[in-house]
PDB file of N, CA and C in Angstrom:
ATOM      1  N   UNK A   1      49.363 222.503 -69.675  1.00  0.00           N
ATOM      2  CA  UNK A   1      49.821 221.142 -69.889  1.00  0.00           C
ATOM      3  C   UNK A   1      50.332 220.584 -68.569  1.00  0.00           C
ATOM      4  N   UNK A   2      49.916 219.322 -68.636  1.00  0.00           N
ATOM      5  CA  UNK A   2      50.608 218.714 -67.125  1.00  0.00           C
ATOM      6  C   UNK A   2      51.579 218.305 -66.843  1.00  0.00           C
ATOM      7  N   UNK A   3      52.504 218.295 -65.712  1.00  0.00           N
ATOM      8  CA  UNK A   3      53.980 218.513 -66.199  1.00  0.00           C
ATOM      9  C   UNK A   3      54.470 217.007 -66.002  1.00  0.00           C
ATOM     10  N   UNK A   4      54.826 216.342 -67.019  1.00  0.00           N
ATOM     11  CA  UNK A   4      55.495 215.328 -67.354  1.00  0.00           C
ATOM     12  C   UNK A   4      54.595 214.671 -68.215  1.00  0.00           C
ATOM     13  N   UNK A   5      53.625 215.328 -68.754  1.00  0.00           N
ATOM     14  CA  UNK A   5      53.219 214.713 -69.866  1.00  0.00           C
ATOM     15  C   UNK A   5      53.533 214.774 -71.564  1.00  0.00           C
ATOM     16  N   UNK A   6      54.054 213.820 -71.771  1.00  0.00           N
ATOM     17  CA  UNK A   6      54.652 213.770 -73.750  1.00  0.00           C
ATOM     18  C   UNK A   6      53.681 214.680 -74.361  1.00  0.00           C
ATOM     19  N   UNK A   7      54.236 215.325 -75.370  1.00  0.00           N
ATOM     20  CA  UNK A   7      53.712 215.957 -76.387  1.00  0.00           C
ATOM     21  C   UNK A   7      53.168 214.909 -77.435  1.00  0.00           C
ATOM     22  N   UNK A   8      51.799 214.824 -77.914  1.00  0.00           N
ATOM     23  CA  UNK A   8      51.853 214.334 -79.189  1.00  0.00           C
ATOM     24  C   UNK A   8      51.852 214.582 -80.107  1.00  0.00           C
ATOM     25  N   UNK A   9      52.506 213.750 -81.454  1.00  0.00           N
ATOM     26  CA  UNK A   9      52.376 214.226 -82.658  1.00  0.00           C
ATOM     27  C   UNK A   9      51.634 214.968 -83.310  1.00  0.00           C
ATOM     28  N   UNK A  10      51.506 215.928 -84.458  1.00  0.00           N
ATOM     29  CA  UNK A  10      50.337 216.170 -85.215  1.00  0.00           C
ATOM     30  C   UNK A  10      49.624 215.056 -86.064  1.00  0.00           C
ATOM     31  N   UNK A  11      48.373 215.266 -85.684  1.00  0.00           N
ATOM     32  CA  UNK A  11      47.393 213.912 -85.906  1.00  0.00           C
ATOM     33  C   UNK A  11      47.650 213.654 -87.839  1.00  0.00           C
ATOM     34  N   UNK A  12      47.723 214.841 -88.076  1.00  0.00           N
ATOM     35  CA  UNK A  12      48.263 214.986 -90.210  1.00  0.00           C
ATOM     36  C   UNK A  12      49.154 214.604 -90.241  1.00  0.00           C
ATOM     37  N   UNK A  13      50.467 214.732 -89.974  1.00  0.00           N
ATOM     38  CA  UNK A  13      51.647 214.262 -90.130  1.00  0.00           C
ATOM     39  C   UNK A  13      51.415 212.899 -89.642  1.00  0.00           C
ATOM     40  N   UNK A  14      50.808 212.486 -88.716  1.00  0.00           N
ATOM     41  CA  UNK A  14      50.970 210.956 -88.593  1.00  0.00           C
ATOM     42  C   UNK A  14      50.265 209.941 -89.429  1.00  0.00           C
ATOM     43  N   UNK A  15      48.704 210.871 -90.032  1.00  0.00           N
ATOM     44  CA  UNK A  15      48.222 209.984 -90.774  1.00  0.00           C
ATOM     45  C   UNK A  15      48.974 209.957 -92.689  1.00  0.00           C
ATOM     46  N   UNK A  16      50.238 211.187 -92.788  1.00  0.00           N
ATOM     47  CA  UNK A  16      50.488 211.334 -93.317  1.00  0.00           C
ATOM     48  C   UNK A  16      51.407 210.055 -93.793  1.00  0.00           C
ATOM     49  N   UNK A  17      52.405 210.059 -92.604  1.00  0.00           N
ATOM     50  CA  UNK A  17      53.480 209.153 -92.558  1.00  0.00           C
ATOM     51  C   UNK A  17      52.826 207.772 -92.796  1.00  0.00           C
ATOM     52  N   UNK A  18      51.582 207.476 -92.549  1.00  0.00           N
ATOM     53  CA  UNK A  18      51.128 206.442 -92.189  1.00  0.00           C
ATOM     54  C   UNK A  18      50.466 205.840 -93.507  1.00  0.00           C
ATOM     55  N   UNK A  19      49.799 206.782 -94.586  1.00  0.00           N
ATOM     56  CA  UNK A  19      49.760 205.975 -95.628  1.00  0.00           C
ATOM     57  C   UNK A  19      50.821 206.183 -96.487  1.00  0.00           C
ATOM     58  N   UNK A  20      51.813 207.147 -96.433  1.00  0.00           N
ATOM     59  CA  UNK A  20      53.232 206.974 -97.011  1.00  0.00           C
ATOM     60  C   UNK A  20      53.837 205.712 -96.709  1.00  0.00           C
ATOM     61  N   UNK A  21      53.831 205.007 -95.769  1.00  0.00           N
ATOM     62  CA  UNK A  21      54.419 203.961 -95.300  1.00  0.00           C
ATOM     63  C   UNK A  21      53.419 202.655 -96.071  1.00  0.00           C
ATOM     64  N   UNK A  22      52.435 202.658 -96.216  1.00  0.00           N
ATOM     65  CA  UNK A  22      51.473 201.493 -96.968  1.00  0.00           C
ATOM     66  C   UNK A  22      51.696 201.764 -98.214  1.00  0.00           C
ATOM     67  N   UNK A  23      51.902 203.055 -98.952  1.00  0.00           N
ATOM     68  CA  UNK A  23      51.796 203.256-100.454  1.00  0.00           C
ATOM     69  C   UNK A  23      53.416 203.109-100.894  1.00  0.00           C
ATOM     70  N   UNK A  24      54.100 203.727 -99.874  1.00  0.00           N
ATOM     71  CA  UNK A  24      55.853 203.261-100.341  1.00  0.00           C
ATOM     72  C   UNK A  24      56.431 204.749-101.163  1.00  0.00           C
ATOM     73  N   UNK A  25      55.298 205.626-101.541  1.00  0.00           N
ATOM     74  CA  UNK A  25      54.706 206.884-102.128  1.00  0.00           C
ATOM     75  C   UNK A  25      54.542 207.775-101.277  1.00  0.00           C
ATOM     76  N   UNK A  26      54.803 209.503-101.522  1.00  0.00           N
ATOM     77  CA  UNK A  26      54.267 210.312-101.445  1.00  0.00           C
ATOM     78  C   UNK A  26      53.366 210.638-102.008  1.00  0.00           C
ATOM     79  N   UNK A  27      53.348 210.217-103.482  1.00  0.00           N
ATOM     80  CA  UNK A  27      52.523 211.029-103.957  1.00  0.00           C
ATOM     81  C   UNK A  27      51.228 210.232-103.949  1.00  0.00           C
ATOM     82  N   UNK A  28      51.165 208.844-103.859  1.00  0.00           N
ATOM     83  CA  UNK A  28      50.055 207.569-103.654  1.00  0.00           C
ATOM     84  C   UNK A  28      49.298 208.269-102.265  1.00  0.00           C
ATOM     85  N   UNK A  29      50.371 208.708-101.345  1.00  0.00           N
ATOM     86  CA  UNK A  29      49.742 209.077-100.127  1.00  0.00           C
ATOM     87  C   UNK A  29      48.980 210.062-100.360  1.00  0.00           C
ATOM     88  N   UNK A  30      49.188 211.319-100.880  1.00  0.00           N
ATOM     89  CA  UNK A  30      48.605 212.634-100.943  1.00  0.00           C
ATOM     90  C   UNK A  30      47.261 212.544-101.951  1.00  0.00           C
ATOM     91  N   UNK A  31      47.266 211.255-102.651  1.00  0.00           N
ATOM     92  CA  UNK A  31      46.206 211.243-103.545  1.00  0.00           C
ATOM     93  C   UNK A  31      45.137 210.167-102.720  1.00  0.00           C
ATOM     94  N   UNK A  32      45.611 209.797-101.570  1.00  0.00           N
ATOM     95  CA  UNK A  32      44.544 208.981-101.016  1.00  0.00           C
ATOM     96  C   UNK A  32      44.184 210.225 -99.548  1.00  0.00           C
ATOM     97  N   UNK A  33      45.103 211.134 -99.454  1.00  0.00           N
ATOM     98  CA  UNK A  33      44.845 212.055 -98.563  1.00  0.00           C
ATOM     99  C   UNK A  33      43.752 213.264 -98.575  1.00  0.00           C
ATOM    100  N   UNK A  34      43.779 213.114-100.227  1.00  0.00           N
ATOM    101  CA  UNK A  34      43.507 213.974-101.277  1.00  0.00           C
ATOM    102  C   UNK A  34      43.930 215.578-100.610  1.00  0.00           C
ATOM    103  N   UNK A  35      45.296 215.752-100.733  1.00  0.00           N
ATOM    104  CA  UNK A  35      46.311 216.652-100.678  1.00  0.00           C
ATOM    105  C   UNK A  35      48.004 216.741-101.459  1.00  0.00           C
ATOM    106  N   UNK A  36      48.277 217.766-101.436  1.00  0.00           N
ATOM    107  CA  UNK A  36      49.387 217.729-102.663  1.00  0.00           C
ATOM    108  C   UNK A  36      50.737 216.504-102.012  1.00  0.00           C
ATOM    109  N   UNK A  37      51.250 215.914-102.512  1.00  0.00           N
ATOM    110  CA  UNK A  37      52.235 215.157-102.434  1.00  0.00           C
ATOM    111  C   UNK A  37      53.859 216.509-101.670  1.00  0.00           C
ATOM    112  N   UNK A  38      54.007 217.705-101.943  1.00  0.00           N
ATOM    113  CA  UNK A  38      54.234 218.623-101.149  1.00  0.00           C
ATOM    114  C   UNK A  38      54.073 218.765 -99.809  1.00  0.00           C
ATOM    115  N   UNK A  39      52.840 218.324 -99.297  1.00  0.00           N
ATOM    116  CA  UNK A  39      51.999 218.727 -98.028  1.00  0.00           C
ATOM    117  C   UNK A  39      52.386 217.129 -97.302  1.00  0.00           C
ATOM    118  N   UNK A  40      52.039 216.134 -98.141  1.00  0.00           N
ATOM    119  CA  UNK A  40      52.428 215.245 -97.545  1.00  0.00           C
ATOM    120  C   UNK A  40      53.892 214.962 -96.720  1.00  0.00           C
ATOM    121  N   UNK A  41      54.989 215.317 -98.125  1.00  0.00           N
ATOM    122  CA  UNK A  41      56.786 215.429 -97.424  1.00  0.00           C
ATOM    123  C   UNK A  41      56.592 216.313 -96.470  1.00  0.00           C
ATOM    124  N   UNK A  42      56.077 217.438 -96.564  1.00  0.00           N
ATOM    125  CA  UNK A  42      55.915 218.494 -95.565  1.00  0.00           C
ATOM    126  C   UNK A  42      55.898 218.054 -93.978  1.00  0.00           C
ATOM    127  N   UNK A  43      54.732 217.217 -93.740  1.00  0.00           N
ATOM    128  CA  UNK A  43      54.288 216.604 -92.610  1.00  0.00           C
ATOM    129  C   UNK A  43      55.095 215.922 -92.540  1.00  0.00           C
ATOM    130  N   UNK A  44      55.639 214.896 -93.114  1.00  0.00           N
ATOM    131  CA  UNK A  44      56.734 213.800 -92.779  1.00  0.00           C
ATOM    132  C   UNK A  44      57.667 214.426 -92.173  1.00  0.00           C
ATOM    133  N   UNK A  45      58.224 215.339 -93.158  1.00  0.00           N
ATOM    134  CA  UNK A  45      59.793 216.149 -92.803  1.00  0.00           C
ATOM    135  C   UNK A  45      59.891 217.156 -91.323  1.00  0.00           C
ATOM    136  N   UNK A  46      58.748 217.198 -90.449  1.00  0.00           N
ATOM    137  CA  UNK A  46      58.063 218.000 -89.470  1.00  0.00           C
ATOM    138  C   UNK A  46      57.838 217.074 -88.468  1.00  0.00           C
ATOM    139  N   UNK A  47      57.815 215.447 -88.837  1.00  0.00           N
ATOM    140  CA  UNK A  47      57.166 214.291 -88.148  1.00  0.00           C
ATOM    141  C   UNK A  47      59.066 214.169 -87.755  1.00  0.00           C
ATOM    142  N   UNK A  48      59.743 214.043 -88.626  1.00  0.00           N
ATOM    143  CA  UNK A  48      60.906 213.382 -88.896  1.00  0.00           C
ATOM    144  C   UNK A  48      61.748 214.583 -88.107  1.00  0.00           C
ATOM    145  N   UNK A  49      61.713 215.433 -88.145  1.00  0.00           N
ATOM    146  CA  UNK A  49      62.367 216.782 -87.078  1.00  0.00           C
ATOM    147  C   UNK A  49      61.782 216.698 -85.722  1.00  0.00           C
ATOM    148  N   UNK A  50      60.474 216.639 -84.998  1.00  0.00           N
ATOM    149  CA  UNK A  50      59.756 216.362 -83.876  1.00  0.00           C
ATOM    150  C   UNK A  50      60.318 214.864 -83.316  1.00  0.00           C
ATOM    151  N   UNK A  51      60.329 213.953 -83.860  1.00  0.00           N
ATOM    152  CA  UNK A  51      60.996 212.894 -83.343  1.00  0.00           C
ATOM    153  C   UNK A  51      63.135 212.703 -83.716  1.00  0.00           C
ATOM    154  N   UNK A  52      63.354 213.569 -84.311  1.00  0.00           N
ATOM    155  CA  UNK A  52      64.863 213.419 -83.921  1.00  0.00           C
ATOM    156  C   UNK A  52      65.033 212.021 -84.763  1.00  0.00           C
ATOM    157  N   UNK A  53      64.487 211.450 -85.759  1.00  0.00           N
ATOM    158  CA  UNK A  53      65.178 210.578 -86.319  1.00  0.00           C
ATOM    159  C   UNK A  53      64.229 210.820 -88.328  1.00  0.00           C
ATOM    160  N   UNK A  54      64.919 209.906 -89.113  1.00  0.00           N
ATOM    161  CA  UNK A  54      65.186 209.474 -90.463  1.00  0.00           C
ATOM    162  C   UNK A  54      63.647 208.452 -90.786  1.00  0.00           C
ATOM    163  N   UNK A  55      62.503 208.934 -90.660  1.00  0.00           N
ATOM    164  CA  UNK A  55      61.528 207.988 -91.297  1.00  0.00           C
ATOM    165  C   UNK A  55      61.414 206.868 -92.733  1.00  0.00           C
ATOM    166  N   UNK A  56      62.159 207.878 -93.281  1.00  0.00           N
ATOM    167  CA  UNK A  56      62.296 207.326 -94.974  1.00  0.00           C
ATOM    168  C   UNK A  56      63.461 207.500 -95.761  1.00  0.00           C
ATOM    169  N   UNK A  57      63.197 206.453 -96.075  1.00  0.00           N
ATOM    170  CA  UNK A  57      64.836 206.623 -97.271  1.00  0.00           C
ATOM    171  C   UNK A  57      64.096 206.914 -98.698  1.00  0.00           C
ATOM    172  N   UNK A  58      64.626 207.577 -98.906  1.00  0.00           N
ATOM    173  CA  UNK A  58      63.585 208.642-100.093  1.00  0.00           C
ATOM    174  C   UNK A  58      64.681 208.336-101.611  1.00  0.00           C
ATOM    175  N   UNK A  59      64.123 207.897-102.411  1.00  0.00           N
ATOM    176  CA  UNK A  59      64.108 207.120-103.585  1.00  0.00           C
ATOM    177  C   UNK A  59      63.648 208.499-104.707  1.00  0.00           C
ATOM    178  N   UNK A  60      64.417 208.193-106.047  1.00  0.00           N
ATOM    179  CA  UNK A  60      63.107 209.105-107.327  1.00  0.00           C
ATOM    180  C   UNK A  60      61.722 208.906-106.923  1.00  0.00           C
ATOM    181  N   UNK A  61      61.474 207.997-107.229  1.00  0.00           N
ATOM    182  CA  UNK A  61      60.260 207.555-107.518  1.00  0.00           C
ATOM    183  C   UNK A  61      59.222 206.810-106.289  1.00  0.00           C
ATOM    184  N   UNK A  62      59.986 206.474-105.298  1.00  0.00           N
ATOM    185  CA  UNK A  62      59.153 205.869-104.266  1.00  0.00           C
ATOM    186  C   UNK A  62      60.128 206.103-102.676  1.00  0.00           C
ATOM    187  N   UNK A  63      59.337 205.694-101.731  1.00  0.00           N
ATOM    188  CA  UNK A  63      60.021 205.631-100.543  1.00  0.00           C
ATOM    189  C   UNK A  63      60.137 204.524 -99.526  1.00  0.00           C
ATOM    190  N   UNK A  64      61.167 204.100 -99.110  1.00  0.00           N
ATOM    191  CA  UNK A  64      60.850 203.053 -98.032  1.00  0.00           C
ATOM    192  C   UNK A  64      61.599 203.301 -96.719  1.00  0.00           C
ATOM    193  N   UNK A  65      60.594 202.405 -95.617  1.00  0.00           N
ATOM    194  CA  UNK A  65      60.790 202.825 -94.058  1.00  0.00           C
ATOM    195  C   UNK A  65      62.613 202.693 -93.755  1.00  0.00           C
ATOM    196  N   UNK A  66      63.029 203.492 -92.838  1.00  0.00           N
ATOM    197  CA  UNK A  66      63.734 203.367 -92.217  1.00  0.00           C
ATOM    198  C   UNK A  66      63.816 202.194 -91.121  1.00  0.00           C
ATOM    199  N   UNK A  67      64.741 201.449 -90.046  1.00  0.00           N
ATOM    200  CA  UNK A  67      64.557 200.852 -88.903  1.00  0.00           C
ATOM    201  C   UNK A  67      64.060 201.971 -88.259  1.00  0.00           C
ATOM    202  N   UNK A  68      64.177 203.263 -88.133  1.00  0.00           N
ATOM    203  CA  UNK A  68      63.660 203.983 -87.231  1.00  0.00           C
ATOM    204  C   UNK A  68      62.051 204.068 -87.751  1.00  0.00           C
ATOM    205  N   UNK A  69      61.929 204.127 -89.091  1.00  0.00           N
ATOM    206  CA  UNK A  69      60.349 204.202 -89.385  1.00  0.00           C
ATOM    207  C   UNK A  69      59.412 203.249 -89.486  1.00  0.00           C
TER     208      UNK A  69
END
């Protein structure tokens, strides 16, 4: 790796976060991912530890962005 170059995200976790964020859902996400709604938080919660901040404010039933997300 070259030295001062950023790490990037995992390309899953981002496309993860990314229809979590259009569906408002995990589980909307994982069914358009076609992967378990598990796998989806998974990636988020891995997205959300790698960047040092709170993507989602996590609801029963649905989720919505953070200012950080």
């Amino acid at each position: 790796m070259l030295v001062g170059m950023r790490h990037l995200p995992n390309l899953n976790a981002v496309r993860a976060f990314d229809a979590a964020a259009r569906h408002g859902s995990f589980v909307a996400a994982a069914a358009e991912l076609g992967v378990t709604h598990a796998a989806v938080s998974r990636h988020v919660r891995n997205l959300e530890r790698e960047l040092g901040v709170e993507l989602f404010e996590r609801h029963a039933r649905h989720v919505v962005l953070t200012g950080e997300g």
